[in-house]
Protein backbone atom coordinates (compact mmCIF):
# COMPACT_ATOMS: atom_id res chain seq x y z
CA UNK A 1 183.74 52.18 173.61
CA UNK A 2 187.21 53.84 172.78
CA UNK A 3 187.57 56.98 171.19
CA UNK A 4 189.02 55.52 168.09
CA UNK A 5 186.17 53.33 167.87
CA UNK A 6 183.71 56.58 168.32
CA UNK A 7 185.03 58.68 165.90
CA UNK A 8 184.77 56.03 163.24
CA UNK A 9 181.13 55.55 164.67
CA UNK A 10 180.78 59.56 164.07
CA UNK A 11 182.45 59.59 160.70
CA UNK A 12 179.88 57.18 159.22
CA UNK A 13 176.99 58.96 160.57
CA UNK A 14 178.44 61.90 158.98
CA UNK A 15 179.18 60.06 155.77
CA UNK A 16 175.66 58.73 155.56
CA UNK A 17 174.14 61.67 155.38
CA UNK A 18 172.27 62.71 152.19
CA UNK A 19 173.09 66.03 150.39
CA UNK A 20 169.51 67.46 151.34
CA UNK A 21 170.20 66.33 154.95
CA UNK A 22 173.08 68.39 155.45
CA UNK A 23 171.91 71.53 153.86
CA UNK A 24 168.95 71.50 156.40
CA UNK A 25 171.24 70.61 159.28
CA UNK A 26 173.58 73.69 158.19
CA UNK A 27 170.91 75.63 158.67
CA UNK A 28 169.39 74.95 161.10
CA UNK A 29 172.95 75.20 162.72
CA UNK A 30 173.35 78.68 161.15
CA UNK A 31 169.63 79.49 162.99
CA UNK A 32 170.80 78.12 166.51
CA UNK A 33 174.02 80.00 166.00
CA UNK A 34 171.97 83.51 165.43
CA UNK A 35 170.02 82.43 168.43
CA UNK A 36 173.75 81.94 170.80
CA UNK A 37 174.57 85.55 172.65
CA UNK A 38 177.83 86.02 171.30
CA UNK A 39 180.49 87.42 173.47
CA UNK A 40 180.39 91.26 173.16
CA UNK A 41 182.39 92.22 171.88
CA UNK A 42 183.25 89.42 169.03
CA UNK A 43 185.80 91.05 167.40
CA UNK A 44 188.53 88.33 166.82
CA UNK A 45 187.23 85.27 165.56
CA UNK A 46 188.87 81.60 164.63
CA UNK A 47 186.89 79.50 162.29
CA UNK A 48 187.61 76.67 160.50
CA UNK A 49 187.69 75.18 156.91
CA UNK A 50 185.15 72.82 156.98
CA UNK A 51 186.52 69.27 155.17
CA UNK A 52 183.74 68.13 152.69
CA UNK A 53 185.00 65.27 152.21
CA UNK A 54 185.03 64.71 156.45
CA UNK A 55 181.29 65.68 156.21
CA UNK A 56 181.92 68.50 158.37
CA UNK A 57 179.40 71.67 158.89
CA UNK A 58 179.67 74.53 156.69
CA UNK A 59 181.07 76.80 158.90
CA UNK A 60 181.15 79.42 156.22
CA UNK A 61 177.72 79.85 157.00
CA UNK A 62 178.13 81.12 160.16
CA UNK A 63 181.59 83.34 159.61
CA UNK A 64 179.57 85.16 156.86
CA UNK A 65 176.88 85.77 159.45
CA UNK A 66 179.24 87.13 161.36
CA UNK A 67 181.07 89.38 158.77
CA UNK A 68 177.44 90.81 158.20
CA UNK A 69 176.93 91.85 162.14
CA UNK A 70 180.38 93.48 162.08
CA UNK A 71 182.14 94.54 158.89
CA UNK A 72 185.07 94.92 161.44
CA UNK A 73 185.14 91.59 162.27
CA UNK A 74 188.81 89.78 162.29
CA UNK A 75 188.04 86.43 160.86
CA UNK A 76 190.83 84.06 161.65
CA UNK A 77 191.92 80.36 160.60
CA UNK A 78 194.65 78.08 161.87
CA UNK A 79 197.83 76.84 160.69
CA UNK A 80 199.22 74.02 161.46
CA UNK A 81 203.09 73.18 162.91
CA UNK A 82 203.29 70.17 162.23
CA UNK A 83 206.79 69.36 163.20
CA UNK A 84 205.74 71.43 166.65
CA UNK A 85 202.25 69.90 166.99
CA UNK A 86 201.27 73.52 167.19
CA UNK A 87 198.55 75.79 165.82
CA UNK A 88 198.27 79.14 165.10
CA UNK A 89 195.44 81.84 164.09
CA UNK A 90 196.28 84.05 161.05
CA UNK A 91 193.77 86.78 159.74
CA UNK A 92 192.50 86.37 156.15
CA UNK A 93 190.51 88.32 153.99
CA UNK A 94 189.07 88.40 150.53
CA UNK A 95 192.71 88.21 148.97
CA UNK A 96 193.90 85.35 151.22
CA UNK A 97 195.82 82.77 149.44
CA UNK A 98 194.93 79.54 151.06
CA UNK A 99 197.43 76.28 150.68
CA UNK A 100 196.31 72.62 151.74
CA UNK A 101 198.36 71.16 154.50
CA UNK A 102 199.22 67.33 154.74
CA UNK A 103 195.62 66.32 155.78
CA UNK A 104 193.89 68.60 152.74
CA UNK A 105 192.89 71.41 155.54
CA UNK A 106 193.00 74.50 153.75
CA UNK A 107 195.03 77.02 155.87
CA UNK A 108 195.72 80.85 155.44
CA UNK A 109 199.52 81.01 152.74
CA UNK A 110 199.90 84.67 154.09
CA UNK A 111 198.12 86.88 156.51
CA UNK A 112 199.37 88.78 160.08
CA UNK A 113 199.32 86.10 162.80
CA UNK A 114 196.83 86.83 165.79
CA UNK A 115 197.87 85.91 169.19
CA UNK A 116 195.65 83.40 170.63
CA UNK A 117 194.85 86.07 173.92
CA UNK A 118 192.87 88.64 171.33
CA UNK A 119 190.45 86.16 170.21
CA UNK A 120 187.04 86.55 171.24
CA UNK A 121 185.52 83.65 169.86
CA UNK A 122 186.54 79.67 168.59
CA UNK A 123 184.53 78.15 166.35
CA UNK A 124 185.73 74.12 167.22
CA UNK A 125 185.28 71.18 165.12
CA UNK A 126 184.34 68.20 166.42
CA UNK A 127 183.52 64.64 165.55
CA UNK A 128 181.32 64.28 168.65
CA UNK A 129 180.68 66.09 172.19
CA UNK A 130 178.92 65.26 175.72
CA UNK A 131 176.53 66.38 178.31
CA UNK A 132 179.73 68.26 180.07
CA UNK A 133 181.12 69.57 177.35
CA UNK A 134 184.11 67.49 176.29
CA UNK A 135 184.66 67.78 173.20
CA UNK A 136 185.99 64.87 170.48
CA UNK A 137 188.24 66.32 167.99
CA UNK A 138 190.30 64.00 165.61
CA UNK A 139 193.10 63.38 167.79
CA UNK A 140 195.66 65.36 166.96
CA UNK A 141 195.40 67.42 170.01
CA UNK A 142 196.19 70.24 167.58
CA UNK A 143 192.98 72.74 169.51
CA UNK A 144 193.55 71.55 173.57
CA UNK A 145 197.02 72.68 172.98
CA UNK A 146 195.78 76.13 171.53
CA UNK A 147 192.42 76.71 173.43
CA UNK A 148 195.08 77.34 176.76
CA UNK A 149 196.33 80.82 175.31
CA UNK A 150 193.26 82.16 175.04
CA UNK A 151 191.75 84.41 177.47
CA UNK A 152 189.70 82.94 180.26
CA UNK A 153 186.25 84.58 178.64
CA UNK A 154 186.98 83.62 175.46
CA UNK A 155 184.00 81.49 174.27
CA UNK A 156 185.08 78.25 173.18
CA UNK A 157 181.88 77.16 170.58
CA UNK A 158 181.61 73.62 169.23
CA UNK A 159 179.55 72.92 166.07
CA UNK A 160 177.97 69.60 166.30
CA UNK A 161 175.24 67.90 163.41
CA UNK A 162 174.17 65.50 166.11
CA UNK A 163 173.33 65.65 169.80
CA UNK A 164 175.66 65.14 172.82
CA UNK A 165 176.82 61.70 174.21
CA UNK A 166 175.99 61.24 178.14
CA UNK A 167 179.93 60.91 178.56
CA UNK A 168 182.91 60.74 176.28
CA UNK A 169 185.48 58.16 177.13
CA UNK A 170 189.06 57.93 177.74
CA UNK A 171 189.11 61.84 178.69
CA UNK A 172 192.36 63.56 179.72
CA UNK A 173 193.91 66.40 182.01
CA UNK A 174 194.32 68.26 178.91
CA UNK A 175 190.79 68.02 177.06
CA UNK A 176 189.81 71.67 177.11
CA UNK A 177 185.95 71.72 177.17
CA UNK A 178 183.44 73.95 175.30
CA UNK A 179 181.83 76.62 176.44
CA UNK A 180 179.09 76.00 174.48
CA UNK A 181 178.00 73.92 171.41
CA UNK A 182 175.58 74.65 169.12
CA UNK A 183 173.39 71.35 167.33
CA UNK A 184 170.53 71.42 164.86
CA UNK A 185 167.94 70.89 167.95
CA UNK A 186 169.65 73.23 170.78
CA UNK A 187 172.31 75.22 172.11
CA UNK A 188 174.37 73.80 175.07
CA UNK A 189 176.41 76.00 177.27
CA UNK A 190 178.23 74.37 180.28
């Protein structure tokens, strides 16, 4: 199987899922991701918007939970280059203005930039993962060209509604694996 032909695999598992099936698999997510030992300290923090319409976890879930361990917290969410094939985190708060890119992501209008070597922890999306903690993103390569400027403890946390594959195909020098990756039934760390 190809990757192409995986993620459209993933993005109709996704898609079939009822509304009442992923409210319980949010939280359980959100309960697996209370159960993960955070990095300490977890200070600097890049989320992500999660796309409805993609069927992705609410991640919002879990960046509240967060914001309610540490008031201090600085929540973070990329923006896109897309000219550069870049990414990079920008702090938000309540008053952030948030703007839809060219895919409908909704990314931070304003807001300091963090550099990518303060951040504590990533929250990653993916579309699938496997037993060694490659990850399958939707192949923009926007996140293996980020994850690099990060500290080496940073922890690198993928959010997955479904268990790992035995092996992801067609993987690269560049695929940056998780460090962990949280799914309804377990954690994984690798």
């Amino acid at each position: 199987m190809t990757k192409q032909e995986l993620r459209q695999q993933y993005m109709q598992k996704r898609l079939g899922l009822t509304g009442s099936q992923r409210a319980k698999i949010d939280d359980l997510l959100l309960i697996r991701f209370q159960q993960f030992a955070l990095p300490d300290p977890a200070d600097h923090v890049l989320s992500f918007w999660p796309l409805t319409d993609k069927g992705e976890p609410n991640s919002f879930l879990l960046t509240d939970f967060l914001r309610f361990r540490n008031p201090a917290l600085v929540l973070c969410y990329p923006v896109t280059d897309l000219s550069q094939r870049q990414m990079q985190a920008r702090e938000v708060n309540d008053d952030t203005r948030f703007a839809l890119n060219k895919w409908g992501i909704a990314e931070p209008a304003d807001g300091r930039p963090v550099a990518a070597r303060r951040l504590d922890l990533v929250l990653v999306p993916l579309l699938a993962f496997d037993r060694r903690g490659n990850r399958l993103g939707y192949g923009g390569g926007f996140y293996d060209r980020f994850l690099p400027g990060c500290r080496d403890n940073c922890v690198f946390l993928g959010i997955s509604q479904f268990a790992p594959e035995p092996v992801l195909p067609e993987l690269a020098e560049y695929d940056i694996p998780l460090t962990a990756c949280i799914t309804p039934e377990m954690i994984y760390e690798f």
